[in-house]
N, C-alpha and C. Protein backbone atom coordinates (compact mmCIF):
# COMPACT_ATOMS: atom_id res chain seq x y z
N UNK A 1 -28.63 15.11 89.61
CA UNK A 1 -28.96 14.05 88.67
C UNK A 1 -27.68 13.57 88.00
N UNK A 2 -26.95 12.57 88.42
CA UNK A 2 -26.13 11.68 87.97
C UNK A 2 -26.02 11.20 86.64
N UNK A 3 -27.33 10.71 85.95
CA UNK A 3 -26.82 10.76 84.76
C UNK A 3 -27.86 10.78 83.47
N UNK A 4 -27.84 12.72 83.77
CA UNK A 4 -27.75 13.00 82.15
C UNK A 4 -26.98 12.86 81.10
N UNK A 5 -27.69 13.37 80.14
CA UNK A 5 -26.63 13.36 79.05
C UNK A 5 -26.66 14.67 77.98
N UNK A 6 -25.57 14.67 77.25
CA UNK A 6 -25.45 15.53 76.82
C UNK A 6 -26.08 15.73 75.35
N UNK A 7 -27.24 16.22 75.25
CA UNK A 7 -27.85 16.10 74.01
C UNK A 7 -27.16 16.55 72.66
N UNK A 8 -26.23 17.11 72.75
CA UNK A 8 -25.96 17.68 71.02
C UNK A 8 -25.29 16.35 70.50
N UNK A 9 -25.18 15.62 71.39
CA UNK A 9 -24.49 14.35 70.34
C UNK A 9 -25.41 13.26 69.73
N UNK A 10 -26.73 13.78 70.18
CA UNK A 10 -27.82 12.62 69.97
C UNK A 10 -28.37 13.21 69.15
N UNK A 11 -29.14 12.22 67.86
CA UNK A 11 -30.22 12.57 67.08
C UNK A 11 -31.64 12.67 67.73
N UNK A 12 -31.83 13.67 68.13
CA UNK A 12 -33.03 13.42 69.18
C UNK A 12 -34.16 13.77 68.19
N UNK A 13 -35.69 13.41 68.54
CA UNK A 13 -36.73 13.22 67.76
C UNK A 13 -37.52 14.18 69.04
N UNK A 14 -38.88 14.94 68.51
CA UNK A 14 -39.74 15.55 69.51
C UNK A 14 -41.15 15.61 69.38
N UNK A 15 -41.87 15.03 71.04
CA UNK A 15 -42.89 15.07 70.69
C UNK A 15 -43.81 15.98 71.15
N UNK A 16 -44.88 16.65 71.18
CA UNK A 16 -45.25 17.79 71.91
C UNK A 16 -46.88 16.83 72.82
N UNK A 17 -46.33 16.61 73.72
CA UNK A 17 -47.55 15.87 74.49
C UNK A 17 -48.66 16.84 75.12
N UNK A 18 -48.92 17.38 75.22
CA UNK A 18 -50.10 18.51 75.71
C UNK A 18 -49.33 20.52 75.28
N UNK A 19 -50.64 21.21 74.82
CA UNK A 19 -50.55 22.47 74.89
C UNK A 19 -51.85 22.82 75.40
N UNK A 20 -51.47 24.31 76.66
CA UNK A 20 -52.09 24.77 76.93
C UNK A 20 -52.41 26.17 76.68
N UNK A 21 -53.52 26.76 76.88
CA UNK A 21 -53.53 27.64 76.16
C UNK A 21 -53.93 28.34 78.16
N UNK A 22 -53.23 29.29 78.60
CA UNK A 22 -53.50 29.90 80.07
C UNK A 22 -53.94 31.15 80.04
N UNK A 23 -54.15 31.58 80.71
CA UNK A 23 -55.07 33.19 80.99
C UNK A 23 -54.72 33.73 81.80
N UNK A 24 -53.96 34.70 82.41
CA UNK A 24 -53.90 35.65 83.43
C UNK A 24 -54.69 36.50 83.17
N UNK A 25 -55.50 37.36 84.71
CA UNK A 25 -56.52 38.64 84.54
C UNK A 25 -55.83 39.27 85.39
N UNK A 26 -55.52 40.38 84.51
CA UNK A 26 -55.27 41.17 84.84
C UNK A 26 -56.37 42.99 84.36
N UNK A 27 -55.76 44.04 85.05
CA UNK A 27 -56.58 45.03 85.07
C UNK A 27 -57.25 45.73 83.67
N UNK A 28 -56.40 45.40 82.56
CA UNK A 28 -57.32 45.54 81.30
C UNK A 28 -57.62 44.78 80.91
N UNK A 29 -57.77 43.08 81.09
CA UNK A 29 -58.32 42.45 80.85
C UNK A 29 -57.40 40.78 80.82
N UNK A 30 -57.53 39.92 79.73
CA UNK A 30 -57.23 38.62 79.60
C UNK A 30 -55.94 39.00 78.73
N UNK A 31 -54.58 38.37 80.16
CA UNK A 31 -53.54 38.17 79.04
C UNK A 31 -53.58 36.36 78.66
N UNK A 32 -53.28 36.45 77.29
CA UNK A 32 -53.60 34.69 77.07
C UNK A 32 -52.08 34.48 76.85
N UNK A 33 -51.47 32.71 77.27
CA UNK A 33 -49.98 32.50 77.32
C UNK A 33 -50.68 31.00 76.13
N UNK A 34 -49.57 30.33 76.09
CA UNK A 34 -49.26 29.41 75.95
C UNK A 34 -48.70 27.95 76.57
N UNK A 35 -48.88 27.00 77.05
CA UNK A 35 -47.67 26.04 77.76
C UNK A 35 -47.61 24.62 77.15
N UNK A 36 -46.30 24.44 76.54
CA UNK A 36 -46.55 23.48 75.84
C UNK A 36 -45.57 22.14 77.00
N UNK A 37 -46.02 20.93 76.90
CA UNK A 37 -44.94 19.74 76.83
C UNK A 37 -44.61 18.83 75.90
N UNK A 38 -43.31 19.05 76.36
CA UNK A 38 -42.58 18.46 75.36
C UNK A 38 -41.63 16.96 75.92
N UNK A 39 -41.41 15.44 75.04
CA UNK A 39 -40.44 14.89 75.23
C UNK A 39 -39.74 14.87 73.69
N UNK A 40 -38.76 14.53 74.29
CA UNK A 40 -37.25 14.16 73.60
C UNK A 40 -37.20 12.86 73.31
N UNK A 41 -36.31 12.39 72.62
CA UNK A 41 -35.86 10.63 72.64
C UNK A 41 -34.87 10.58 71.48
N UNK A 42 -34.35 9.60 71.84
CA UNK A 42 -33.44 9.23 70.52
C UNK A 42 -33.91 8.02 69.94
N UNK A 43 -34.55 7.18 70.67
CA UNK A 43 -35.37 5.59 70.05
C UNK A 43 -33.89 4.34 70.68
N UNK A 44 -33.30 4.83 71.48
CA UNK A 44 -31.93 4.27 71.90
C UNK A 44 -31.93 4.25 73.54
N UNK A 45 -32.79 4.86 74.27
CA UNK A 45 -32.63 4.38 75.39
C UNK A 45 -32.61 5.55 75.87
N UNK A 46 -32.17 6.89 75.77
CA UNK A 46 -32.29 8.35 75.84
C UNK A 46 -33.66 9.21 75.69
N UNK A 47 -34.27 9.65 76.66
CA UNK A 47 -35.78 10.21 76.71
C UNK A 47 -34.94 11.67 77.95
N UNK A 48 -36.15 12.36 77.75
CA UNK A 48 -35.94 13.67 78.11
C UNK A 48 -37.73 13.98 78.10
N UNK A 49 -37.68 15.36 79.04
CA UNK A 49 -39.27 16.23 79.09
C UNK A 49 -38.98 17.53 79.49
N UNK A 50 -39.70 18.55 79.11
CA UNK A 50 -39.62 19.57 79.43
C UNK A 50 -40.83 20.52 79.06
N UNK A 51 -40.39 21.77 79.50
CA UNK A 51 -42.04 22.67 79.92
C UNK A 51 -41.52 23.74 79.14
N UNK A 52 -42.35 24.17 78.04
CA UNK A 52 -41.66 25.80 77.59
C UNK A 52 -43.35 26.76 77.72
N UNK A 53 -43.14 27.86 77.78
CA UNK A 53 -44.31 29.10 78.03
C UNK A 53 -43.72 30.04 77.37
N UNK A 54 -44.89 30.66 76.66
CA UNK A 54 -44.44 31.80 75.69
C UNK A 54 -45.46 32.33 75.07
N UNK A 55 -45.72 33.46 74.67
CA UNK A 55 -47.19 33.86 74.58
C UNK A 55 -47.31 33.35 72.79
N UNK A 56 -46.79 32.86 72.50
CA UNK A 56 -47.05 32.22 71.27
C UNK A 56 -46.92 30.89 70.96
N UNK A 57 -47.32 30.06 70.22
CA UNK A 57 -47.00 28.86 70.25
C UNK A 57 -45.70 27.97 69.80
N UNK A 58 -45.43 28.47 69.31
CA UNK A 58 -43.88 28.01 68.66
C UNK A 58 -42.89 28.28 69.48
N UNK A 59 -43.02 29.30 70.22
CA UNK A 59 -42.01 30.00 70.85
C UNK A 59 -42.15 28.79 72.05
N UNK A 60 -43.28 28.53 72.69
CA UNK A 60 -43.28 27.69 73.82
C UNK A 60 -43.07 26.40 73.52
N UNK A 61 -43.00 25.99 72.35
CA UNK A 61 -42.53 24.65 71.87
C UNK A 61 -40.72 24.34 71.57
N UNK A 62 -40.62 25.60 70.90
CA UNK A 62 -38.86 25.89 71.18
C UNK A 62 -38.36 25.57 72.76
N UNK A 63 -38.87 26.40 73.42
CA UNK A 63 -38.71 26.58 74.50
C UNK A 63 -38.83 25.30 75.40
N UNK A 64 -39.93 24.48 74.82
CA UNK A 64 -39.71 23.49 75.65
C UNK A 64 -38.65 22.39 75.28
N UNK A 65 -38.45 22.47 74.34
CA UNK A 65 -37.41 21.41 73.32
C UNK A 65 -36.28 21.58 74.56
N UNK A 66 -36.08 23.03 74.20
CA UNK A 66 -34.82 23.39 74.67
C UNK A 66 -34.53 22.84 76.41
N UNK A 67 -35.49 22.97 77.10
CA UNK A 67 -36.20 22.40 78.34
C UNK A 67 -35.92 21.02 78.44
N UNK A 68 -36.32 19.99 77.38
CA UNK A 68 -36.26 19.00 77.07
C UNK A 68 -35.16 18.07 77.29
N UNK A 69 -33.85 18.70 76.15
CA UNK A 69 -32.54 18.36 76.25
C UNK A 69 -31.85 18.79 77.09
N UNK A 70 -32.22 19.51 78.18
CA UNK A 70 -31.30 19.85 79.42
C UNK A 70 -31.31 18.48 80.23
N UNK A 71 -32.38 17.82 80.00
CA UNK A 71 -33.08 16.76 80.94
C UNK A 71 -33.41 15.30 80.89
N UNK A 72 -32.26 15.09 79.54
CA UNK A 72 -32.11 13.90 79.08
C UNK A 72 -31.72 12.61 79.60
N UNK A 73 -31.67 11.90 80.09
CA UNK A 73 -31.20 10.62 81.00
C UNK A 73 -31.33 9.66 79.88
N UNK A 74 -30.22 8.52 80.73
CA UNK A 74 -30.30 6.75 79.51
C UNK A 74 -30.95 5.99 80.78
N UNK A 75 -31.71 5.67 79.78
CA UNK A 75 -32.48 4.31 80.53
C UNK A 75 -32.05 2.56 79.90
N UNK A 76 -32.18 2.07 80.95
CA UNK A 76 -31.65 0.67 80.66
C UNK A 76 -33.10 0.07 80.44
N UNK A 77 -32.64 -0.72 79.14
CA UNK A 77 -33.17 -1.44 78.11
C UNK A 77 -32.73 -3.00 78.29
N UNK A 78 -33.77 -3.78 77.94
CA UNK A 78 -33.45 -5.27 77.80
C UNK A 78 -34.10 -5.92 76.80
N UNK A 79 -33.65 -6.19 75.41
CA UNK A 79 -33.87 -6.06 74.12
C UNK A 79 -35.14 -4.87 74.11
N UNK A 80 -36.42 -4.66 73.65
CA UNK A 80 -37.13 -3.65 73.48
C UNK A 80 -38.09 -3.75 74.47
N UNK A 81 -37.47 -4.04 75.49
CA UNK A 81 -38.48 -3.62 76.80
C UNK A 81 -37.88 -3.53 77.75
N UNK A 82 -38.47 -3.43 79.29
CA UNK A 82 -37.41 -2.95 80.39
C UNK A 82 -37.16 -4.51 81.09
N UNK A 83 -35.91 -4.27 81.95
CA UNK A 83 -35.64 -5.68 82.55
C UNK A 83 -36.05 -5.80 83.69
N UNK A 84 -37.37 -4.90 84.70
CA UNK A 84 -37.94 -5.55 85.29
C UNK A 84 -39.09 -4.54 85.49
N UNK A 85 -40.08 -5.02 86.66
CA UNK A 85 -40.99 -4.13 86.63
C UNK A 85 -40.70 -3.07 87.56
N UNK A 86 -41.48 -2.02 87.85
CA UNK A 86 -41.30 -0.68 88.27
C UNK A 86 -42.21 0.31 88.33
N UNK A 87 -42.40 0.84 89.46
CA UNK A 87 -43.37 2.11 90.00
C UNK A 87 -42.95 3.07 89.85
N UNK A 88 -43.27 4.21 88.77
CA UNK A 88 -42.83 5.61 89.24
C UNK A 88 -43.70 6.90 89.83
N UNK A 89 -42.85 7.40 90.69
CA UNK A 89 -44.20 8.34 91.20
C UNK A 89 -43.75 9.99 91.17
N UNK A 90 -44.27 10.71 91.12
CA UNK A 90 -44.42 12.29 90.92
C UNK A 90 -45.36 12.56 91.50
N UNK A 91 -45.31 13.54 92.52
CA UNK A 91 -46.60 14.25 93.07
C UNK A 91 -47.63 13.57 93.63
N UNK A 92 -48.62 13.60 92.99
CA UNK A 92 -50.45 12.55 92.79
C UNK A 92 -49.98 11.39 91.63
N UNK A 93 -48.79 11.38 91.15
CA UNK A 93 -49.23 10.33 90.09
C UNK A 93 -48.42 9.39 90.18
N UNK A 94 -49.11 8.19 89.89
CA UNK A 94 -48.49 7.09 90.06
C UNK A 94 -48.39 6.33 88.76
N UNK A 95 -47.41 5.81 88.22
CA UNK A 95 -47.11 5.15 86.87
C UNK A 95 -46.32 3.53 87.11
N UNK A 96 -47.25 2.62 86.79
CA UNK A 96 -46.61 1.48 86.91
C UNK A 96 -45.93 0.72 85.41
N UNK A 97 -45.40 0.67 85.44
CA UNK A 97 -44.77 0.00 84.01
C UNK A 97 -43.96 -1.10 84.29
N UNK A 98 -44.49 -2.27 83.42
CA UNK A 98 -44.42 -3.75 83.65
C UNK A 98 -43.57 -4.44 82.19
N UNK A 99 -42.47 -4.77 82.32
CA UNK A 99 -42.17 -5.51 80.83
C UNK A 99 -43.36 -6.60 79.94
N UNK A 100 -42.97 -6.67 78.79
CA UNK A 100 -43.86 -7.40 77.99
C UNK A 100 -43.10 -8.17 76.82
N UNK A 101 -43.68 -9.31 76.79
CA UNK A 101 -43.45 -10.17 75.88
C UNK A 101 -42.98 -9.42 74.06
N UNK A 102 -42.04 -10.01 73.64
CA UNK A 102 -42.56 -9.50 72.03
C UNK A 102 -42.80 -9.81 71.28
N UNK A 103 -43.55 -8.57 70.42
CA UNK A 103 -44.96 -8.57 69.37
C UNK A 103 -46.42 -7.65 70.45
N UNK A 104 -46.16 -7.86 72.01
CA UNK A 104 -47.12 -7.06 72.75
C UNK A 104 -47.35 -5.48 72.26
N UNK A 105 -46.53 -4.60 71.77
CA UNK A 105 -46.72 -3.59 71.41
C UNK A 105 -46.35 -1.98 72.81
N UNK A 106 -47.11 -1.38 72.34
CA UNK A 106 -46.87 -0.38 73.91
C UNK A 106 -48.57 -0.06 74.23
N UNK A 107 -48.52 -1.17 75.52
CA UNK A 107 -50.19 -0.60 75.76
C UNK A 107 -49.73 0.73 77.13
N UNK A 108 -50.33 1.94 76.59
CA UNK A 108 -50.08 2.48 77.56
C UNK A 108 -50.59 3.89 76.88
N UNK A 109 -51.17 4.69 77.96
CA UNK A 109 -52.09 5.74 77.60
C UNK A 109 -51.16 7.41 76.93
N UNK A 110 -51.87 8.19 76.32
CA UNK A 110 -50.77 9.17 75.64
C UNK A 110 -49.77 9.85 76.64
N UNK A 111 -49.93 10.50 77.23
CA UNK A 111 -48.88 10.52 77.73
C UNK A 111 -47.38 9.91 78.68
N UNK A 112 -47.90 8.78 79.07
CA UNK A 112 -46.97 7.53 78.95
C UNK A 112 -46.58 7.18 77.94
N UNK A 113 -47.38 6.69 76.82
CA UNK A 113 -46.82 6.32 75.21
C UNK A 113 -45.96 7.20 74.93
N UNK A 114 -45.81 8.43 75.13
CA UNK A 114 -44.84 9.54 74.44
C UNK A 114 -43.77 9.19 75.09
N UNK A 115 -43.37 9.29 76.40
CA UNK A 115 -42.58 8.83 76.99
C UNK A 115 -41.71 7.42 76.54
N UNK A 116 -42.46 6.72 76.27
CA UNK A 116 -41.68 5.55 76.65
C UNK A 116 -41.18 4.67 74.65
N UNK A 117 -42.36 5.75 73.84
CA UNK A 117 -41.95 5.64 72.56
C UNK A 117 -40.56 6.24 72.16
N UNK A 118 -40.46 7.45 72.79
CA UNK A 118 -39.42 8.44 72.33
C UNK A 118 -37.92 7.65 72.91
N UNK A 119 -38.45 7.05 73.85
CA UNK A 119 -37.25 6.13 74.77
C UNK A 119 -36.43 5.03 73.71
N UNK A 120 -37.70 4.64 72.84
CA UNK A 120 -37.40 3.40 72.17
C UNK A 120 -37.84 2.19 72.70
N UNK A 121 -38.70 2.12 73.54
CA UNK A 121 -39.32 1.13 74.29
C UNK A 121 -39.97 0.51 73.21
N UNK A 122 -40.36 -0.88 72.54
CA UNK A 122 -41.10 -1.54 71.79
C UNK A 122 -42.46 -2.66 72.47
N UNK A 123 -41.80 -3.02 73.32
CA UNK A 123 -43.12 -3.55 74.51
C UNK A 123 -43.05 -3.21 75.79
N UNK A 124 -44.29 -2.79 75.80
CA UNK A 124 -44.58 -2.45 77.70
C UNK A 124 -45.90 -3.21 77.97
N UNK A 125 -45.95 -2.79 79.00
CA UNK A 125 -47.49 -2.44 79.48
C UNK A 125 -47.44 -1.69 80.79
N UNK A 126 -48.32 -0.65 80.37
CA UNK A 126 -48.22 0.73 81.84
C UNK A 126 -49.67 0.77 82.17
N UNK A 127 -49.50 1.11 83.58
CA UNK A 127 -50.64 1.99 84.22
C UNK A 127 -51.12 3.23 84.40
N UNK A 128 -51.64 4.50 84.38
CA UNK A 128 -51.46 5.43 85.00
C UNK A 128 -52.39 5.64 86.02
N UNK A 129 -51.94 5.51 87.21
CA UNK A 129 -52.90 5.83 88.52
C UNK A 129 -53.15 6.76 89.12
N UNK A 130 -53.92 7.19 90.08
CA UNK A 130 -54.56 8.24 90.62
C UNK A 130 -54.53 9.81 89.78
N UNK A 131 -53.48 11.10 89.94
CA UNK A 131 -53.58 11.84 88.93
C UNK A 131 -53.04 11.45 87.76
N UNK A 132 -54.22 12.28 86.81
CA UNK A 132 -53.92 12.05 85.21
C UNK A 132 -53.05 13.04 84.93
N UNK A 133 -52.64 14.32 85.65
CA UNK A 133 -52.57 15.55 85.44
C UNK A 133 -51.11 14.81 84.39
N UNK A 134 -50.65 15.65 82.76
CA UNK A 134 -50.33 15.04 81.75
C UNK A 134 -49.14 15.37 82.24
N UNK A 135 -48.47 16.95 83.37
CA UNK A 135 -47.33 16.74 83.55
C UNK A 135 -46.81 15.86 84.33
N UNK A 136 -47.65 15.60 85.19
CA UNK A 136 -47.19 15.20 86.65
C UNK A 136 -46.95 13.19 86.29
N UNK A 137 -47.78 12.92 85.24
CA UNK A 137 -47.60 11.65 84.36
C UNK A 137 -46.01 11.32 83.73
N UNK A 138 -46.01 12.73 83.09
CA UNK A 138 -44.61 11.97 82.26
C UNK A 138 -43.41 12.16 83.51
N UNK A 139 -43.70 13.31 84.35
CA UNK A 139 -42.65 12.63 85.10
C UNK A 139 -42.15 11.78 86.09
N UNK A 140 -43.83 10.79 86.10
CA UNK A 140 -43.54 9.99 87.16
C UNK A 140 -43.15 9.09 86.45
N UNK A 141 -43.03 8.91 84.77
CA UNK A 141 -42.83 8.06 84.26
C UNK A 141 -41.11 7.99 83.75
N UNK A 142 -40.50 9.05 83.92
CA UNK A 142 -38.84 9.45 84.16
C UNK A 142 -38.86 8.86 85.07
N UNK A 143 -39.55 9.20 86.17
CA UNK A 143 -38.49 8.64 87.45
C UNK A 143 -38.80 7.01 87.55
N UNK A 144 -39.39 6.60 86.79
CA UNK A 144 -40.01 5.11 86.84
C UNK A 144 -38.69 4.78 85.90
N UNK A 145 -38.63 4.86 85.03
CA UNK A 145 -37.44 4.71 83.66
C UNK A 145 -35.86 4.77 84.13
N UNK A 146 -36.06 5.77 85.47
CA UNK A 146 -34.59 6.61 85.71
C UNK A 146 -33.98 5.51 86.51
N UNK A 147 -35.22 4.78 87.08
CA UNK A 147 -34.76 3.97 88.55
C UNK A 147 -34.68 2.34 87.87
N UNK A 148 -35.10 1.98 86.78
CA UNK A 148 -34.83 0.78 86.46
C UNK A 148 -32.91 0.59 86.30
N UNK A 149 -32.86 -1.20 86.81
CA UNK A 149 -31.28 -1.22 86.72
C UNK A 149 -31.18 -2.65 85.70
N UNK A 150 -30.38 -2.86 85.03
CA UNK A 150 -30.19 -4.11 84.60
C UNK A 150 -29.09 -4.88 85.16
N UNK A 151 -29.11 -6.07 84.84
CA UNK A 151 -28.49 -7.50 85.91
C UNK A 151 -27.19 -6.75 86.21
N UNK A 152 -26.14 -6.58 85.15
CA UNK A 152 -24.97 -5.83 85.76
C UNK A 152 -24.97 -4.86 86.48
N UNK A 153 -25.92 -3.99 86.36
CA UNK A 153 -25.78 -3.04 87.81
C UNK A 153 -26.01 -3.70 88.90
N UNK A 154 -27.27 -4.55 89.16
CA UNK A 154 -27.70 -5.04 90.14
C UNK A 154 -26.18 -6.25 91.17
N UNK A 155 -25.58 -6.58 89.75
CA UNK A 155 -24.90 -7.42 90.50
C UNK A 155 -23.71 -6.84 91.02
N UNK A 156 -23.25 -6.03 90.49
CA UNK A 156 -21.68 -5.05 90.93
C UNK A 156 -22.41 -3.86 92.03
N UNK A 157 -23.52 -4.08 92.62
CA UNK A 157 -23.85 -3.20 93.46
C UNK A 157 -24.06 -4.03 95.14
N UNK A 158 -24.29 -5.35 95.00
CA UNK A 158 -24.67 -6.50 95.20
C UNK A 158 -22.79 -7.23 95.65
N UNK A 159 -22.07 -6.76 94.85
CA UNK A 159 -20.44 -7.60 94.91
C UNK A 159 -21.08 -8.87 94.35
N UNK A 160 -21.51 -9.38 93.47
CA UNK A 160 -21.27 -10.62 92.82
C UNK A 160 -21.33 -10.59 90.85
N UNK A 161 -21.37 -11.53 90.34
CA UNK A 161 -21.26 -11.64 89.23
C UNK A 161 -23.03 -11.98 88.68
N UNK A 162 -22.74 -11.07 87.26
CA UNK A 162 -24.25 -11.55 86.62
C UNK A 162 -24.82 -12.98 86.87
N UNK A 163 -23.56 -13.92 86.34
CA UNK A 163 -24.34 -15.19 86.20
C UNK A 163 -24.86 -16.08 87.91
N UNK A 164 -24.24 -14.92 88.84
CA UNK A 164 -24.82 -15.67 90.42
C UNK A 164 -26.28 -14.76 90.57
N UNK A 165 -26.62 -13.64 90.21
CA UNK A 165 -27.86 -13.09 90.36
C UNK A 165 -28.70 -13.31 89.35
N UNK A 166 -28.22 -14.22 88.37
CA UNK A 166 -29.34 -14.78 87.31
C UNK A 166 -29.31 -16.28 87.65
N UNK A 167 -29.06 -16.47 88.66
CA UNK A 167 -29.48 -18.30 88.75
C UNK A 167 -30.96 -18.45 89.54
């Protein structure tokens, strides 16, 4: 992954998008865990996710933080929404996220919203298709975020100048 970033320089904010509470059986009986998810964001273009487990709850929320900021990426922004549209996929899940006008808001279901709030996203509009499953969501919604480019990338990848790929 090309380009993370290095979280201790960011004011990062955290949100805890699903906890689970798991069960192993074993021979004296029910061991119970914890699994929490977690994203990151700075509200700047910087989002992160991660998975912490711990037979307590705090501990798996630490844990996932910590999870979190290993896994931080910048996403390109075009004033408070993205500069074009985009499919992301993980596993079973499919996440479409479409720019939006502003004043539109973020229509988009909780665990997408976490995602794309923590990003700093101010208008979207997302889909989430086939699995709902909440991990397999936020990270189809990274790799949806990870893969957007704006005009200057597009055009220095391309050999020409912004203002010939914006005519």
């Amino acid at each position: 992954m090309a380009n993370l970033i290095d979280a201790s320089t960011l004011d990062l904010q955290e949100r805890v998008v699903s906890l689970n509470r798991v069960s192993k059986t074993v021979k004296g009986g029910r061991i119970m865990k914890f699994s929490a998810l977690i994203v990151v964001g700075d509200g700047k273009g910087n989002v992160g996710a991660g998975i912490g487990k711990a037979a307590e709850v705090p501990e798996a929320i630490r844990k996932g933080i910590e999870d979190a900021k290993k896994n931080i990426i910048k996403i390109s922004l075009k004033d408070d929404t993205i500069p074009h549209d985009i499919v992301g996929k993980y596993d079973a899940s499919i996440v479409v996220l479409k720019p939006a006008a502003p004043g539109t808001g973020v229509i988009a279901g909780g665990a997408v919203r976490a995602v794309v709030e923590m990003a700093g996203i101010k208008d979207i509009r997302t889909k989430a298709l086939r699995s709902r499953n909440k991990i397999n969501v936020v990270h189809a919604t990274i790799n949806g975020l990870k893969a957007l480019e704006d005009a200057s990338q597009v055009a220095a990848r391309r050999g020409k100048t912004v203002e010939e790929i914006t005519e």
